[in-house]
N, C-alpha and C. Protein backbone atom coordinates (compact mmCIF):
# COMPACT_ATOMS: atom_id res chain seq x y z
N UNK A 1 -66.82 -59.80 16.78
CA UNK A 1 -67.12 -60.96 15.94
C UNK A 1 -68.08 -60.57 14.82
N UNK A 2 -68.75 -59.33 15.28
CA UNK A 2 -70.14 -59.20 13.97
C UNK A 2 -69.29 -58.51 13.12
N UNK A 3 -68.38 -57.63 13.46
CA UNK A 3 -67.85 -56.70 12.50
C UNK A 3 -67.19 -57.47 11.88
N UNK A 4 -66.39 -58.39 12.32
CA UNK A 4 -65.78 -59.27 10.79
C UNK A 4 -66.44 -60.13 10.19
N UNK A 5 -67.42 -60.44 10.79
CA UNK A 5 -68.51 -61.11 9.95
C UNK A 5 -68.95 -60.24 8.79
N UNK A 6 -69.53 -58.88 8.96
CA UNK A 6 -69.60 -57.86 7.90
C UNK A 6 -68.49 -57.61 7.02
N UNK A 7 -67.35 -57.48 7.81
CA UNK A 7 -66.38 -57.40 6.29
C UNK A 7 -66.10 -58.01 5.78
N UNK A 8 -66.26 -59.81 6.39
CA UNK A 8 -66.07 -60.67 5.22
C UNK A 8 -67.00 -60.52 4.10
N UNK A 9 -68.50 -60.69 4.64
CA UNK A 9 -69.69 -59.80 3.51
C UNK A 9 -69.12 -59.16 2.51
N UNK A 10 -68.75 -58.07 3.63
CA UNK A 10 -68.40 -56.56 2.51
C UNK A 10 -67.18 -57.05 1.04
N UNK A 11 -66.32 -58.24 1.56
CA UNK A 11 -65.55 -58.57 0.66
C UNK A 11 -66.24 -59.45 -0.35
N UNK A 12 -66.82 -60.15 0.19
CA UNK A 12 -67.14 -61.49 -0.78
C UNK A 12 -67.90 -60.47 -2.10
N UNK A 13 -68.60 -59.41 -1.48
CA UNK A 13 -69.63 -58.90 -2.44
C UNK A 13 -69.02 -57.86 -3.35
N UNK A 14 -67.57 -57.65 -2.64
CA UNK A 14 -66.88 -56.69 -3.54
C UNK A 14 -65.83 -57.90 -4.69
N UNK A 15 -65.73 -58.87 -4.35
CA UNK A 15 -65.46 -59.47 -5.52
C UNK A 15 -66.56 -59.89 -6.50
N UNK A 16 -67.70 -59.94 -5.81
CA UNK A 16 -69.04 -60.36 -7.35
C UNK A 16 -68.97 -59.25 -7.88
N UNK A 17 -68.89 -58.22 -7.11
CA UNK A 17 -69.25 -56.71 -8.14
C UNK A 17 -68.00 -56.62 -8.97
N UNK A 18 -67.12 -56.86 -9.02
CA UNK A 18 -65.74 -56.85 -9.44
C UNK A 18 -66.38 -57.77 -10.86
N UNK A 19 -66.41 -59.09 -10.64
CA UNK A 19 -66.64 -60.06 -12.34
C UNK A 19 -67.79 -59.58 -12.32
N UNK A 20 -69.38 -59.22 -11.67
CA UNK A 20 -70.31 -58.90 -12.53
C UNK A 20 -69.63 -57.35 -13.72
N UNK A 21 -68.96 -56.56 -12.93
CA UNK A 21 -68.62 -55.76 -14.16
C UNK A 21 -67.85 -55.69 -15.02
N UNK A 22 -67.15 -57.13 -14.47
CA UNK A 22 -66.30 -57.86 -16.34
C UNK A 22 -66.87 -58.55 -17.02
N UNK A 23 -67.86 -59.19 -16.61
CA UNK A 23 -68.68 -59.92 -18.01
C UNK A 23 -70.08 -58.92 -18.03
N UNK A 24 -70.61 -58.30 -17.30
CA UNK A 24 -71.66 -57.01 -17.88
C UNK A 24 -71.24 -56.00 -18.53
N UNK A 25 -70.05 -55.51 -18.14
CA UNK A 25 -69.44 -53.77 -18.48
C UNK A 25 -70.07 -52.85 -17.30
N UNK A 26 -70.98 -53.07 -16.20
CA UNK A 26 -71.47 -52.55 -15.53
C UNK A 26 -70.13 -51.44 -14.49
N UNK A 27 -70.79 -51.23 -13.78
CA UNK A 27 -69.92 -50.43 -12.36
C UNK A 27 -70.16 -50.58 -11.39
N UNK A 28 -70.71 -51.54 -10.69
CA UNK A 28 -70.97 -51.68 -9.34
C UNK A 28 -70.05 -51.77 -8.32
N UNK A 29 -70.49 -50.75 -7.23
CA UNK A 29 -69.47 -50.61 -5.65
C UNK A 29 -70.58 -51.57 -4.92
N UNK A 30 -69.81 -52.40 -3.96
CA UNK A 30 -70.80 -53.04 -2.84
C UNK A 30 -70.62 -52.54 -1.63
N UNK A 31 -71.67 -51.82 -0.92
CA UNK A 31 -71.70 -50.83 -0.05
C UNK A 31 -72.66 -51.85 1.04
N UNK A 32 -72.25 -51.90 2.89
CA UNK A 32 -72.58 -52.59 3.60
C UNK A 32 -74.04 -52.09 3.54
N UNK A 33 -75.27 -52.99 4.10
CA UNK A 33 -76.33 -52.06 4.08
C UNK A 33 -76.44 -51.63 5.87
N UNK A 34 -77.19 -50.58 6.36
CA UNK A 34 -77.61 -50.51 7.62
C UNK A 34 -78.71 -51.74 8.74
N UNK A 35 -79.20 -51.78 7.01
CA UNK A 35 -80.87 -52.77 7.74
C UNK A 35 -80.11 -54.14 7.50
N UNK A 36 -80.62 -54.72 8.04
CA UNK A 36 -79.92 -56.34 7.21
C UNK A 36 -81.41 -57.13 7.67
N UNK A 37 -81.84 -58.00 6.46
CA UNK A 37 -81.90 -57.95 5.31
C UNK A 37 -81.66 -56.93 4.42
N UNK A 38 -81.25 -57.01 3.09
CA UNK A 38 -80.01 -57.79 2.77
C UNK A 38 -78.84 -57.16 3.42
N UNK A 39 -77.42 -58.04 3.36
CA UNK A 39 -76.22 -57.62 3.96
C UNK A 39 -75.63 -56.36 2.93
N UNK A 40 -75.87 -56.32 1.78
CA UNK A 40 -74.89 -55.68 0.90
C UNK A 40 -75.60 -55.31 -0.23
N UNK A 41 -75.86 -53.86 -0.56
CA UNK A 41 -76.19 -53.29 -1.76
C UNK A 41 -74.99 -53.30 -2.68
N UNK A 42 -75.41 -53.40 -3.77
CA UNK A 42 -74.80 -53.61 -4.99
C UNK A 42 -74.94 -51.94 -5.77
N UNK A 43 -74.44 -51.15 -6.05
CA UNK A 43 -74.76 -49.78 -6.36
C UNK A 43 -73.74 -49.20 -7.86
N UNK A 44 -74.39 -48.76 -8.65
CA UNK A 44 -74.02 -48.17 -9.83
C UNK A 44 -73.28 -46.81 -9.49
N UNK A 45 -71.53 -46.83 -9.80
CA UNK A 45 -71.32 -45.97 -9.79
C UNK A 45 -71.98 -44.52 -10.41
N UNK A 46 -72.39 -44.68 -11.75
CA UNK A 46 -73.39 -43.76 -12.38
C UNK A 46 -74.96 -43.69 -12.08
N UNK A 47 -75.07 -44.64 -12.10
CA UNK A 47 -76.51 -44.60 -11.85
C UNK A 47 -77.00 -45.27 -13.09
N UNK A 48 -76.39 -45.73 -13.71
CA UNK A 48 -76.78 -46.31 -15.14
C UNK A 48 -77.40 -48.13 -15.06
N UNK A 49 -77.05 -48.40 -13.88
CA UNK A 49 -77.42 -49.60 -13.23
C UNK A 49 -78.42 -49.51 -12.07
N UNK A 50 -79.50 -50.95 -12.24
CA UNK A 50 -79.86 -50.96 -10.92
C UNK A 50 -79.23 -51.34 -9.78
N UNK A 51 -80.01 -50.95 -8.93
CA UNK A 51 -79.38 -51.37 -7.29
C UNK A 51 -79.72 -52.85 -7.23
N UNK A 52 -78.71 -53.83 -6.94
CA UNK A 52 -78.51 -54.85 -6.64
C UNK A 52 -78.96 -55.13 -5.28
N UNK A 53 -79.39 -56.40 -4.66
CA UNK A 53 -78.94 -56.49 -3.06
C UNK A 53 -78.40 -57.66 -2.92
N UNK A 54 -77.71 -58.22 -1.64
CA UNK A 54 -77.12 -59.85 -2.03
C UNK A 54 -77.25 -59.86 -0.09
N UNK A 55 -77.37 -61.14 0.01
CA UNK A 55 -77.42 -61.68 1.16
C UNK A 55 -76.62 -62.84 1.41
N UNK A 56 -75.63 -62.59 2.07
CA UNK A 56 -74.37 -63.46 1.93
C UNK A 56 -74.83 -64.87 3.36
N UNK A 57 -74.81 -66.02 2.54
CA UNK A 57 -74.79 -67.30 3.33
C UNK A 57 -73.76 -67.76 3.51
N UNK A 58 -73.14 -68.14 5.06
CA UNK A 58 -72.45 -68.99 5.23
C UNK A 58 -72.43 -70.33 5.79
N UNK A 59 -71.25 -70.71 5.65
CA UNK A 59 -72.03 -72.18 6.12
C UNK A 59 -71.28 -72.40 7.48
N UNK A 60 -71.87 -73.37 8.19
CA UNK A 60 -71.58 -73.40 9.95
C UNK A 60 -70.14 -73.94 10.02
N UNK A 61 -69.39 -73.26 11.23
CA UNK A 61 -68.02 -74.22 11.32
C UNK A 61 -68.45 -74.99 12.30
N UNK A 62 -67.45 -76.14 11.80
CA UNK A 62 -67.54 -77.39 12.66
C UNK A 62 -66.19 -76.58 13.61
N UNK A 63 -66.62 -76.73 14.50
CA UNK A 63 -65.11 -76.12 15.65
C UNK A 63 -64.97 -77.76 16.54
N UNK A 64 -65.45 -78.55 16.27
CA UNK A 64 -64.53 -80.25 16.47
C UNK A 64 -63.62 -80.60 15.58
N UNK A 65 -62.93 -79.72 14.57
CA UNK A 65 -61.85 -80.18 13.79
C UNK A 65 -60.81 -79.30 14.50
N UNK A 66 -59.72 -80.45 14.94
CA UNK A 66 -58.75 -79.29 15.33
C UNK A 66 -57.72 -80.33 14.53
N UNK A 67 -56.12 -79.57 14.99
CA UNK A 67 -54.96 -79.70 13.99
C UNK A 67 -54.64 -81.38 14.43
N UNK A 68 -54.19 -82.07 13.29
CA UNK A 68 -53.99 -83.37 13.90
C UNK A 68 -53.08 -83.72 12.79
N UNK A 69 -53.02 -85.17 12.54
CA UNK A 69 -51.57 -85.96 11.90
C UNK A 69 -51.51 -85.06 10.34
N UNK A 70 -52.32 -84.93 10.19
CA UNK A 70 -53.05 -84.59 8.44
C UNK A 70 -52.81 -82.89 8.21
N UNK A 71 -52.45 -82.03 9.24
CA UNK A 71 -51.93 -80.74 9.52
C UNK A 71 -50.35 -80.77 9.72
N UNK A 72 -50.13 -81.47 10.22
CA UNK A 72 -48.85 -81.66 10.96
C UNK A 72 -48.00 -82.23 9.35
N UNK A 73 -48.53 -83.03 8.67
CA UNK A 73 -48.42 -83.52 7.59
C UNK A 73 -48.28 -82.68 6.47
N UNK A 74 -49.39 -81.87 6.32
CA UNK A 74 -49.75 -80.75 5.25
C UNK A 74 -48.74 -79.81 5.51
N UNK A 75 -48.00 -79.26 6.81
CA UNK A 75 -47.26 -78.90 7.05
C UNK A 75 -45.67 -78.92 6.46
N UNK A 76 -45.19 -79.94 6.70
CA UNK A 76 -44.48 -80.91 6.70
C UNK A 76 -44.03 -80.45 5.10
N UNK A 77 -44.90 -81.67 4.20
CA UNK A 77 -44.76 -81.17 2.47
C UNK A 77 -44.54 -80.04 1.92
N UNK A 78 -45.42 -78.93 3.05
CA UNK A 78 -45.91 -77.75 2.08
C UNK A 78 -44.25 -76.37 2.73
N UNK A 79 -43.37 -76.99 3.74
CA UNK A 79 -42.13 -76.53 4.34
C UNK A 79 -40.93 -77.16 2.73
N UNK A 80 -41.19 -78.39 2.05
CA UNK A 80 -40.50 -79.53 1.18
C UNK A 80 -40.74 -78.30 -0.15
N UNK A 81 -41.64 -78.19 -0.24
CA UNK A 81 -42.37 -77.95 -1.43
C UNK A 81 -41.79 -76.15 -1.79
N UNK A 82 -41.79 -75.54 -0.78
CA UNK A 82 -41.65 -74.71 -0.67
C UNK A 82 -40.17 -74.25 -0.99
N UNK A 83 -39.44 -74.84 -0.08
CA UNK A 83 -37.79 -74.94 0.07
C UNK A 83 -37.58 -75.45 -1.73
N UNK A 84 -38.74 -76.30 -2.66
CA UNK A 84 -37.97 -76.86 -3.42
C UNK A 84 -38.15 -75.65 -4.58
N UNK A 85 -39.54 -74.76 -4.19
CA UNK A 85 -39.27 -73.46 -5.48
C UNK A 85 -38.66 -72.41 -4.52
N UNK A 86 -37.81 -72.66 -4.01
CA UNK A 86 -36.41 -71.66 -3.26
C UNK A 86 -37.25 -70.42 -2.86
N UNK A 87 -38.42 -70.70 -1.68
CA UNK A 87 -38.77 -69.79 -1.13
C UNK A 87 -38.74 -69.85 0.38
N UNK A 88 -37.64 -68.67 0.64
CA UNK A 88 -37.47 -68.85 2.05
C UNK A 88 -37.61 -67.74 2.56
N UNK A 89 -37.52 -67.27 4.16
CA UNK A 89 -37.64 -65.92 4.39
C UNK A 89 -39.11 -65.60 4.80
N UNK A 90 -39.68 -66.63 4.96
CA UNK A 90 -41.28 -66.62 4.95
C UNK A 90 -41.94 -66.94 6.00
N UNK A 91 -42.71 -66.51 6.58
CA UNK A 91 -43.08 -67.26 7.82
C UNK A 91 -45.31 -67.50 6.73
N UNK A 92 -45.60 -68.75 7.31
CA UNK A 92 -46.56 -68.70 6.39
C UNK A 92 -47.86 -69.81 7.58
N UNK A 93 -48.57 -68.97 7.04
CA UNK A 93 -49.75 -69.76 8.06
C UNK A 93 -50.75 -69.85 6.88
N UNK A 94 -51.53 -71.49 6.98
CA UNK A 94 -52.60 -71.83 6.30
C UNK A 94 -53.88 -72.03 7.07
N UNK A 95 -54.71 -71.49 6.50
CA UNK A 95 -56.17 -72.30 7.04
C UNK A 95 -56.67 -73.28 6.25
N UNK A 96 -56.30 -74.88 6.69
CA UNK A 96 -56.62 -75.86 5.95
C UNK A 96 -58.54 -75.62 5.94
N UNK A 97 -59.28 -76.20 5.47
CA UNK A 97 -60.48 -76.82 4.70
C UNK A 97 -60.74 -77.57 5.68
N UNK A 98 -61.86 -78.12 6.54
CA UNK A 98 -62.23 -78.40 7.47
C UNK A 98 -62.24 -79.71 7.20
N UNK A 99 -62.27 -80.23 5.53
CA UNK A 99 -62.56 -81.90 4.97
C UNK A 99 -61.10 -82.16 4.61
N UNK A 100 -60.10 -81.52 4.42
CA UNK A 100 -58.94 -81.43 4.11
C UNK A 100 -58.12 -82.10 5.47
N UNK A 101 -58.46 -81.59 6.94
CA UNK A 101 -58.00 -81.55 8.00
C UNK A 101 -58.79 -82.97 8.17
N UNK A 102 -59.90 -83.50 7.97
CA UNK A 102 -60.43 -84.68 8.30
C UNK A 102 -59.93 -86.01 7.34
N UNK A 103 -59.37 -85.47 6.33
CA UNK A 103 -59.58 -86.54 5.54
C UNK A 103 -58.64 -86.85 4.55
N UNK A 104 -57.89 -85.66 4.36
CA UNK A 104 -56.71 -85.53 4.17
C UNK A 104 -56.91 -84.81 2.49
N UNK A 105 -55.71 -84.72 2.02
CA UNK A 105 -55.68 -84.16 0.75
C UNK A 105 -54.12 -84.68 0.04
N UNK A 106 -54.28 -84.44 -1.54
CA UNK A 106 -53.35 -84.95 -2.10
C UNK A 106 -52.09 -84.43 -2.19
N UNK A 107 -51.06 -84.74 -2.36
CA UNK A 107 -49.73 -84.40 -2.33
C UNK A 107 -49.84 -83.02 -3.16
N UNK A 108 -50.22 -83.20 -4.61
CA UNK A 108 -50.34 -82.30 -5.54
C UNK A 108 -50.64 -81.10 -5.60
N UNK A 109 -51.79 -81.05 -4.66
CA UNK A 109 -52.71 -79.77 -3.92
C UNK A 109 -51.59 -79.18 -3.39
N UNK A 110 -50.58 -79.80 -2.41
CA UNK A 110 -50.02 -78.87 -1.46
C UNK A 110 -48.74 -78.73 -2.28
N UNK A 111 -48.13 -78.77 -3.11
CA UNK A 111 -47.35 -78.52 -4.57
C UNK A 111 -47.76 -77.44 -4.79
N UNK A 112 -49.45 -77.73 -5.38
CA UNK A 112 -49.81 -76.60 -6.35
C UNK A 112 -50.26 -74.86 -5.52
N UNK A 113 -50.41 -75.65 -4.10
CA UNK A 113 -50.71 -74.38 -3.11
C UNK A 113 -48.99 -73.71 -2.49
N UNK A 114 -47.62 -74.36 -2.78
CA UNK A 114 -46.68 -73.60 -2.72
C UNK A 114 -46.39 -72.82 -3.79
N UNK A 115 -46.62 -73.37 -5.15
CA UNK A 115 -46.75 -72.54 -6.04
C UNK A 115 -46.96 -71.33 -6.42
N UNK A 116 -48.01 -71.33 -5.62
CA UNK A 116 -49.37 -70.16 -5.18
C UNK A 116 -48.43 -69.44 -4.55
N UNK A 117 -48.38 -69.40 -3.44
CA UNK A 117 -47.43 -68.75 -2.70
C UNK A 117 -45.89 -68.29 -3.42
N UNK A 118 -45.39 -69.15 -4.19
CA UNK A 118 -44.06 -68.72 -4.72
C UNK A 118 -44.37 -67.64 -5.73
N UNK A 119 -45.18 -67.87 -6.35
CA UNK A 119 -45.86 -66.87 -7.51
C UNK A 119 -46.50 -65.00 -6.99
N UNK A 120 -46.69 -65.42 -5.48
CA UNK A 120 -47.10 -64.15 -4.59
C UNK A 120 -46.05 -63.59 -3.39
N UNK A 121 -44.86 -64.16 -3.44
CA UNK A 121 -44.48 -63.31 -2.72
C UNK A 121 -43.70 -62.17 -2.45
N UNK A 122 -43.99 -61.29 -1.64
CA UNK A 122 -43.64 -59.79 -2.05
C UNK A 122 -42.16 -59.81 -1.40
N UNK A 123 -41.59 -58.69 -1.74
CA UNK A 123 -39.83 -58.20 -1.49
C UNK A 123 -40.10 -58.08 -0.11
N UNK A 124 -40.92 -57.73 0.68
CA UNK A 124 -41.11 -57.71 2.24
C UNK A 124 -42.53 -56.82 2.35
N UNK A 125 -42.87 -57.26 3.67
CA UNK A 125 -44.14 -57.06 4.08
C UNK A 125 -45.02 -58.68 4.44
N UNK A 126 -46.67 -58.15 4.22
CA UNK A 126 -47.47 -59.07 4.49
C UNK A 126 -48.37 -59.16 3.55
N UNK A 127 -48.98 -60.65 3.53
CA UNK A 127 -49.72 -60.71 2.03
C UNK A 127 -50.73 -62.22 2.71
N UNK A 128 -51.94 -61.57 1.83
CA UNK A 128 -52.92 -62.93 2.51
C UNK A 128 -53.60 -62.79 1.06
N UNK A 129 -54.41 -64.62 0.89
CA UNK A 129 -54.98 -64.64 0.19
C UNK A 129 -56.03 -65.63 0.13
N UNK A 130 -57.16 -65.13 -0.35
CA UNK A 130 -58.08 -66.21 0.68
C UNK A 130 -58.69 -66.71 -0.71
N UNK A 131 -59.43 -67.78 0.12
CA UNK A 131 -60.59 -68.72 -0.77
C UNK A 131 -60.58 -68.00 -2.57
N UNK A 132 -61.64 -67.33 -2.45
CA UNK A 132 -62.03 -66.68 -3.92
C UNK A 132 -61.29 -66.35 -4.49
N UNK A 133 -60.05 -65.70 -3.92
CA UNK A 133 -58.75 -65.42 -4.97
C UNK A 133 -57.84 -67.07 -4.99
N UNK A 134 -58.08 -67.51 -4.20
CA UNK A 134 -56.90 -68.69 -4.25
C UNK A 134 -57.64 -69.59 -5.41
N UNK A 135 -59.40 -69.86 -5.34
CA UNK A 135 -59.70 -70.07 -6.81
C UNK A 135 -59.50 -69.66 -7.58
N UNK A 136 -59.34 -68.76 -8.14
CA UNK A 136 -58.24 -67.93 -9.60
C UNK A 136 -57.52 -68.58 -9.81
N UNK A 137 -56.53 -69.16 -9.29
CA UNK A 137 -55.19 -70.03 -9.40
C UNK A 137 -55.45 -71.36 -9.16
N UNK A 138 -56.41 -72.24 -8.40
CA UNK A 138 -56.99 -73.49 -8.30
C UNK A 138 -58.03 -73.64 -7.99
N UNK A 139 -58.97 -74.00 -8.65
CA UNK A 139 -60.04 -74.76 -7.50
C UNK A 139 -59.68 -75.96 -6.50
N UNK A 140 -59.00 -76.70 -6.87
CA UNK A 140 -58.25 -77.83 -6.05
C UNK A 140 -57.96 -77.09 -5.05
N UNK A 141 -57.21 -76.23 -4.85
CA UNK A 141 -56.29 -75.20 -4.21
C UNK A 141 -57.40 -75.13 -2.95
N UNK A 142 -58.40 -74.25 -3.76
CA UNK A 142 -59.27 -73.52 -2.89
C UNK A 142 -60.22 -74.50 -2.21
N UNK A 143 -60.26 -75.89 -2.66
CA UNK A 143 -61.27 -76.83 -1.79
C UNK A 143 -60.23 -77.26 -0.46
N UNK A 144 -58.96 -77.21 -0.47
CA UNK A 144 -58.14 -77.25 0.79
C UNK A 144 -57.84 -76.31 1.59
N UNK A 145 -58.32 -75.15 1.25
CA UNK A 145 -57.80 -74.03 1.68
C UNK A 145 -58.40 -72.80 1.81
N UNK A 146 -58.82 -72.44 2.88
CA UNK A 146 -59.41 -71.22 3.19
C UNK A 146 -58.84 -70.36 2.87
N UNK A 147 -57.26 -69.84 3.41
CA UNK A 147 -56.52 -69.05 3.19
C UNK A 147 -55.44 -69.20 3.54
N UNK A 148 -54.67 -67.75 3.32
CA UNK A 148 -53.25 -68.40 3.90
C UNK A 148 -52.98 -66.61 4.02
N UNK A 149 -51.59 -66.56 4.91
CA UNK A 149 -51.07 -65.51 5.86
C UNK A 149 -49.77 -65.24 5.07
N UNK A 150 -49.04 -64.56 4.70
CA UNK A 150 -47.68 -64.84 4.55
C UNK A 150 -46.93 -63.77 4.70
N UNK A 151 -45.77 -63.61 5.57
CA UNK A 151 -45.20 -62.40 6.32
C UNK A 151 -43.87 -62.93 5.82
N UNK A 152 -42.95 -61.61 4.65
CA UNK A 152 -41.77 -61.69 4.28
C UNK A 152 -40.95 -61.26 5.71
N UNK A 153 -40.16 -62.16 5.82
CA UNK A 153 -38.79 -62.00 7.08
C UNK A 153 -37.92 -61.36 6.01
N UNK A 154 -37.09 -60.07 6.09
CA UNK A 154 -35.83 -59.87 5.20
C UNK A 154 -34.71 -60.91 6.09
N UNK A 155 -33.99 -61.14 5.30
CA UNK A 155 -32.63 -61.99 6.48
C UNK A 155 -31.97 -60.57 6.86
N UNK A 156 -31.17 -61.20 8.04
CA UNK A 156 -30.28 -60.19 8.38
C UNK A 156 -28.83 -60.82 8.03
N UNK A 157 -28.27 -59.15 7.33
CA UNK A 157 -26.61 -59.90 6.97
C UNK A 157 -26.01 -59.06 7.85
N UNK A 158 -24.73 -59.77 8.33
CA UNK A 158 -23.69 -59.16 9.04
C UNK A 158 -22.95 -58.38 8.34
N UNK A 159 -22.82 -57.58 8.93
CA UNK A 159 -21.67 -56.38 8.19
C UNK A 159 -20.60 -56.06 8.90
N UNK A 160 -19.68 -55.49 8.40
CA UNK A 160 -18.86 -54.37 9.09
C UNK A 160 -19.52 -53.23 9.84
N UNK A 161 -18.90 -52.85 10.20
CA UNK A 161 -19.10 -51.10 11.42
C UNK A 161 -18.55 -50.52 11.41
């Protein structure tokens, strides 16, 4: 459990270092630290930068939200939605938004989150895309949605022998 707790760290901080060195010009790698405080040095490939540190906060899960009408639902549309930009072959798992699952969310969102998916999926294999990247493409998106899983099925055709 700690170790993926660290690599989520290790990720979140490798995407700040990523835009801090598109709007600085900088080079920063985010390297786990040993000590914690802080979780993650920020480090100049050259040395032409200072050392950064970042201490990644998260916030508590509620584990009293489980799947209910509003999943089953989100489900439902996002199978409609999907089929309607002719993506099939997919097996696809979401992690709804904990306020999303309570309270529901708009039709549009789960439109604009097949989208997402139609726009990403690969000739075969597996492909995930979480929160911070799914903001790139929505914030709407990303206030429903933690992430999502998506494993290309090739079909199988019958042939001759």
């Amino acid at each position: 459990m700690k170790e993926a707790k660290k690599e989520r760290e290790l990720f979140v901080c490798q995407l700040v270092a990523e835009q801090i060195n598109r709007e600085q010009g900088t080079d920063y790698h985010a390297y786990l630290c040993p000590d914690d405080p802080p979780d993650v040095r920020l480090v100049s490939g050259t040395g032409k930068h200072r050392t950064r540190e970042a201490e990644v906060i998260s916030t508590p899960q509620d584990f009293t939200v489980r799947p209910n009408d509003n999943t089953r639902k989100f489900e439902r549309q996002l199978r409609l939605a999907l089929s309607a930009s002719h993506v099939s072959g997919c097996h696809v798992v979401v992690d709804w938004h904990q306020d999303a699952i309570r309270f529901g969310t708009d039709r549009k969102i789960i439109v604009a989150l097949a989208g997402i998916i139609a726009a990403n999926v690969p000739p075969e294999s597996f492909f995930t895309l979480r929160g911070v990247e799914i903001y790139r493409y929505s914030s709407g998106v990303a206030r429903a949605v933690n992430y999502f899983h998506l494993l290309r099925v090739p079909s199988l055709e019958a042939g001759s022998s």
